[in-house]
Structure formats: C-alpha cells, structure tokens
C-alpha atoms as a PDB file:
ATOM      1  CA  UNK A   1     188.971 207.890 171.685  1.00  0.00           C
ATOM      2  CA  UNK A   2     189.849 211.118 169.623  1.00  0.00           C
ATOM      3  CA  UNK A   3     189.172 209.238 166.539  1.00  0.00           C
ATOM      4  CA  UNK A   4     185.228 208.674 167.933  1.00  0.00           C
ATOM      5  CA  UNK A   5     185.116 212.527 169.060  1.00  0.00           C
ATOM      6  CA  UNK A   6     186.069 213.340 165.239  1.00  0.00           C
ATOM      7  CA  UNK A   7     183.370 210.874 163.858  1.00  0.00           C
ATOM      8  CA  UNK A   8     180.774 212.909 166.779  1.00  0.00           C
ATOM      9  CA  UNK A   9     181.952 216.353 165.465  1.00  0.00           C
ATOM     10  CA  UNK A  10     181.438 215.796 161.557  1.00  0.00           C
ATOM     11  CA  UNK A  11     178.465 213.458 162.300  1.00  0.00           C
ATOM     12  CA  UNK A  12     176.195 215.543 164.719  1.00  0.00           C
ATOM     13  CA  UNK A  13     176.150 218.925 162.560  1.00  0.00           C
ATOM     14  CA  UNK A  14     175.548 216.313 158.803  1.00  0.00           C
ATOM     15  CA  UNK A  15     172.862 214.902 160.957  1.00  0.00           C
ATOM     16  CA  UNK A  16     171.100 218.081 161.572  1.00  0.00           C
ATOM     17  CA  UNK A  17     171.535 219.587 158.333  1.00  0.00           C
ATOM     18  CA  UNK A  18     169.757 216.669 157.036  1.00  0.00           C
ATOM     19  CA  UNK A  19     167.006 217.419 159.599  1.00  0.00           C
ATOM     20  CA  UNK A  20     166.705 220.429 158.296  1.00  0.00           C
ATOM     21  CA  UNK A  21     166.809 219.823 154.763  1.00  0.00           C
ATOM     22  CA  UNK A  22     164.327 216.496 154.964  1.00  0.00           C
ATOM     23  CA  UNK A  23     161.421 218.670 157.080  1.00  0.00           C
ATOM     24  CA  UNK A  24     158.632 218.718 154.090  1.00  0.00           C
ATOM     25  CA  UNK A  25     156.571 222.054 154.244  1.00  0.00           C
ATOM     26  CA  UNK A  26     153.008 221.656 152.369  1.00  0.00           C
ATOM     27  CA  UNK A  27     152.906 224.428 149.257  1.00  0.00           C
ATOM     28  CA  UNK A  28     150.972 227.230 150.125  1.00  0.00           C
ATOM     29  CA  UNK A  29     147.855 227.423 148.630  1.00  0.00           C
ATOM     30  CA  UNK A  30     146.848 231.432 149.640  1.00  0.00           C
ATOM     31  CA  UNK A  31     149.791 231.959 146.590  1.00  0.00           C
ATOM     32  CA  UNK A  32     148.873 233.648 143.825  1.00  0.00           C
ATOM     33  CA  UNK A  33     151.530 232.135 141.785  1.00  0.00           C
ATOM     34  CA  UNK A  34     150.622 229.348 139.735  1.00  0.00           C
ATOM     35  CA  UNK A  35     154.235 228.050 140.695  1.00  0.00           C
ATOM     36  CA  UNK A  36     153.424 227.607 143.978  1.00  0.00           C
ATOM     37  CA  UNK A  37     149.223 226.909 144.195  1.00  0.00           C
ATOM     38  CA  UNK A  38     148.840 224.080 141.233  1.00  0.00           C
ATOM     39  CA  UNK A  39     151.068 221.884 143.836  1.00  0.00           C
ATOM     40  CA  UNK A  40     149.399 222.893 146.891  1.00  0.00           C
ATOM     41  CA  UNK A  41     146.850 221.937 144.748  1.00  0.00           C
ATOM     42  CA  UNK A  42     147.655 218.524 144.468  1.00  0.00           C
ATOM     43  CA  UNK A  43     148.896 218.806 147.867  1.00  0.00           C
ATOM     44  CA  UNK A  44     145.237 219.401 149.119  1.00  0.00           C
ATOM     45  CA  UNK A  45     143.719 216.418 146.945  1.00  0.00           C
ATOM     46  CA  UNK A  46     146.695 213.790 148.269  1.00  0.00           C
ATOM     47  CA  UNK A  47     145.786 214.838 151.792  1.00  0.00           C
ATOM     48  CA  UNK A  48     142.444 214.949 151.392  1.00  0.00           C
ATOM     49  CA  UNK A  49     142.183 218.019 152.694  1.00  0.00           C
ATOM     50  CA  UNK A  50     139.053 219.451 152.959  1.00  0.00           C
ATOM     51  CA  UNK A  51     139.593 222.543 154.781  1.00  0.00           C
ATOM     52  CA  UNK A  52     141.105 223.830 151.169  1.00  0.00           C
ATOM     53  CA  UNK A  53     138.037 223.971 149.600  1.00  0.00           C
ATOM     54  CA  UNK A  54     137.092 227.220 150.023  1.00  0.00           C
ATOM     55  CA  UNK A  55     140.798 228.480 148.424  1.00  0.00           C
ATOM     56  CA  UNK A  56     140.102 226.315 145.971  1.00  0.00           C
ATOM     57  CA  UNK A  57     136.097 227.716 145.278  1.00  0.00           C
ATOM     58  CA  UNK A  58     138.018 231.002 145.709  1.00  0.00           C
ATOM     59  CA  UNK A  59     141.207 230.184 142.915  1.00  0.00           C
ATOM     60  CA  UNK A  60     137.712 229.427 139.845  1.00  0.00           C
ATOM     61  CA  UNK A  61     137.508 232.923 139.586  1.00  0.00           C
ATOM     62  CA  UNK A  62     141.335 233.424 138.647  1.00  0.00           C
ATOM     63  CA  UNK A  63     142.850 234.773 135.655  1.00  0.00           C
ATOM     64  CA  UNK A  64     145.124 232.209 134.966  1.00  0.00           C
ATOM     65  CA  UNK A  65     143.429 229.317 133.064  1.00  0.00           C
ATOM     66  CA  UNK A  66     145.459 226.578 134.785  1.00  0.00           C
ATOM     67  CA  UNK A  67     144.854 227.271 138.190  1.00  0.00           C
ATOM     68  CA  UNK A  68     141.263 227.178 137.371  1.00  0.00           C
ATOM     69  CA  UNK A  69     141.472 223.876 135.716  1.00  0.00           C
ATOM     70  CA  UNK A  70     143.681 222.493 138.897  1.00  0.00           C
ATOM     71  CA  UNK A  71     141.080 223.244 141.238  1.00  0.00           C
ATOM     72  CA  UNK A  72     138.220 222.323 139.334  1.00  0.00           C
ATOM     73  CA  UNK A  73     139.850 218.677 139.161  1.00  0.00           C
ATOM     74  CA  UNK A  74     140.867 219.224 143.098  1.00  0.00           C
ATOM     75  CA  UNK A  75     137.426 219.928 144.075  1.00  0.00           C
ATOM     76  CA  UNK A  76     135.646 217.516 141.754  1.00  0.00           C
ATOM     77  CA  UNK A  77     138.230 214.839 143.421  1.00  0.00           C
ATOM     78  CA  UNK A  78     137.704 216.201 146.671  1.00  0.00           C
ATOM     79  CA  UNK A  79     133.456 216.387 146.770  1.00  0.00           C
ATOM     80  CA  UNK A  80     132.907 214.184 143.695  1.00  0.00           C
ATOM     81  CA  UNK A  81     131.779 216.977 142.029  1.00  0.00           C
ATOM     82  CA  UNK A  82     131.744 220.135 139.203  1.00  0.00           C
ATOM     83  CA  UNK A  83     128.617 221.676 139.414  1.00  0.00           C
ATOM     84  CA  UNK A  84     128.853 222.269 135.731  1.00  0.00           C
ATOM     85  CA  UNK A  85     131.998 224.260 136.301  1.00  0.00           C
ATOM     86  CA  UNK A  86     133.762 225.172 133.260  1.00  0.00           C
ATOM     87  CA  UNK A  87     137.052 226.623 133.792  1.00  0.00           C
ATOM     88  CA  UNK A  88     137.790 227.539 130.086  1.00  0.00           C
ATOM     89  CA  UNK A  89     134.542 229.730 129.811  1.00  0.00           C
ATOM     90  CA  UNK A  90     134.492 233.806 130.013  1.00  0.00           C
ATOM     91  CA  UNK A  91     134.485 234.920 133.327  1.00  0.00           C
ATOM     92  CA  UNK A  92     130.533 235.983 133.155  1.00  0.00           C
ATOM     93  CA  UNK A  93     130.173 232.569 131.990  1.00  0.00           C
ATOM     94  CA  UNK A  94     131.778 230.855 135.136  1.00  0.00           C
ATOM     95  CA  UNK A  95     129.976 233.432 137.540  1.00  0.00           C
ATOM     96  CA  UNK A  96     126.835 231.412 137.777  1.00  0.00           C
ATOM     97  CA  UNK A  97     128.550 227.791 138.304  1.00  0.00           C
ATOM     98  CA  UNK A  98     131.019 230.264 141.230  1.00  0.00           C
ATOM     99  CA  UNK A  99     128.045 230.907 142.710  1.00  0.00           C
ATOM    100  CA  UNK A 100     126.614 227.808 142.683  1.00  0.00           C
ATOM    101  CA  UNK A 101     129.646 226.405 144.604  1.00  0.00           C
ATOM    102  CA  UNK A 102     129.638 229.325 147.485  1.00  0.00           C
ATOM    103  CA  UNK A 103     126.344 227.975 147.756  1.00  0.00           C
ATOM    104  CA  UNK A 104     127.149 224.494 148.110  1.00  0.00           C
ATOM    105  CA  UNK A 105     129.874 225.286 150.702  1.00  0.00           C
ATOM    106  CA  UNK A 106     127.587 227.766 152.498  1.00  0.00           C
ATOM    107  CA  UNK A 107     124.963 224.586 152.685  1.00  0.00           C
ATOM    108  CA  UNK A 108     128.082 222.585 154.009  1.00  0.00           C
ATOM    109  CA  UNK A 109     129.460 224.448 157.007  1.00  0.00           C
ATOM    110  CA  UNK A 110     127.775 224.207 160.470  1.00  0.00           C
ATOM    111  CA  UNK A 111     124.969 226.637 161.239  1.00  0.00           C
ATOM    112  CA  UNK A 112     125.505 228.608 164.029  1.00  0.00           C
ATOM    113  CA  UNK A 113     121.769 229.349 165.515  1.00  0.00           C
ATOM    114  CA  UNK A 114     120.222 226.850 167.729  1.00  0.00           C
ATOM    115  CA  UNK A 115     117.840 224.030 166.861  1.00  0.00           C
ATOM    116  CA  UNK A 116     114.540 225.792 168.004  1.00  0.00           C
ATOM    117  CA  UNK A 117     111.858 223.461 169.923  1.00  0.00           C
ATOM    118  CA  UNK A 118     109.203 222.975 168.643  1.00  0.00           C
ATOM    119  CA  UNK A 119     106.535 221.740 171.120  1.00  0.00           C
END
C-alpha cells in the first residue's frame, strides 16, 4: 500500500506538469516581431484561418521584408490570390496593390444595411 501512495505522489504532480507543458498556444500574430508573426503566419495558413486575413493585409505594409513575403504567400494560400502584390517593391510601389486588398476584404465582409424592397 505505501509503495502505491509513493507511485500516486511522484505520478500525479509529472502528470500535470506534462499537462502543462503539452497545452499548444497558437503564435500571436498582432506581434510585431518577425520571431513570433512568420509562425503565426504559418499558423494561420495550416488552420485555415481566415479571420487572420486582415493582420495579414495589415503585416504588407511592414518594414521588414520577410514578414511581407510570409503573408503575401499566407494570403495567396489562403484566397488563392496576390492581387499583383509585390512584397520586395518600395513602399509607394506596394501602396496601390495594399489598397487593392482593403478593397477586396471590404467587398468580402457582410454589409450591414438592409436589403431594400423594391416593389
């Protein structure tokens, strides 16, 4: 019997230290550190997680050429699309493809006025 109350007492606190350490947090993509939003990323794309897409719209206009080239290849996985989005140009020369994504994601969220009758 005191030989099964040992086995409980080192096995109960191992077990929920391995809880702890095997609980899998997605990487947050709001980071500003390439560290941390090139996997979230990836993250978004596995998942198939299209409520990242406007982060992602959002992380074309960054200063760091790599995050712009992750979510270029996110969103063109993600919508099947680059709308001639080139994430090595000068910034002036990526505002008009910006733009035309917040368009595109403006023309894919829900309107909120009502259908009017027509009659």
């Amino acid at each position: 019997m005191a030989s099964s109350v040992r086995i409980a007492v080192l096995f109960v606190p191992a077990l929920g230290l391995c809880a702890l350490s095997c609980v899998r947090s997605e990487p947050p993509l709001g980071r500003q550190d390439p560290a941390y939003k090139i996997p979230a990323m990836k993250s978004a794309v596995g998942n198939k997680d299209v409520a990242a897409i406007p982060q992602l719209i959002d992380a074309l206009d960054s200063d760091d050429s790599a995050v712009r080239l992750y979510a270029i290849i996110a969103l063109e996985k993600l919508t099947g699309q680059t709308l001639d989005y080139e994430f090595y140009a000068d910034r002036p020369d990526r505002q008009p493809a910006i733009q035309r994504w917040k368009q595109w994601l403006t023309g894919q969220r829900p309107t909120t006025q009502p259908a009017t009758r027509q009659g």
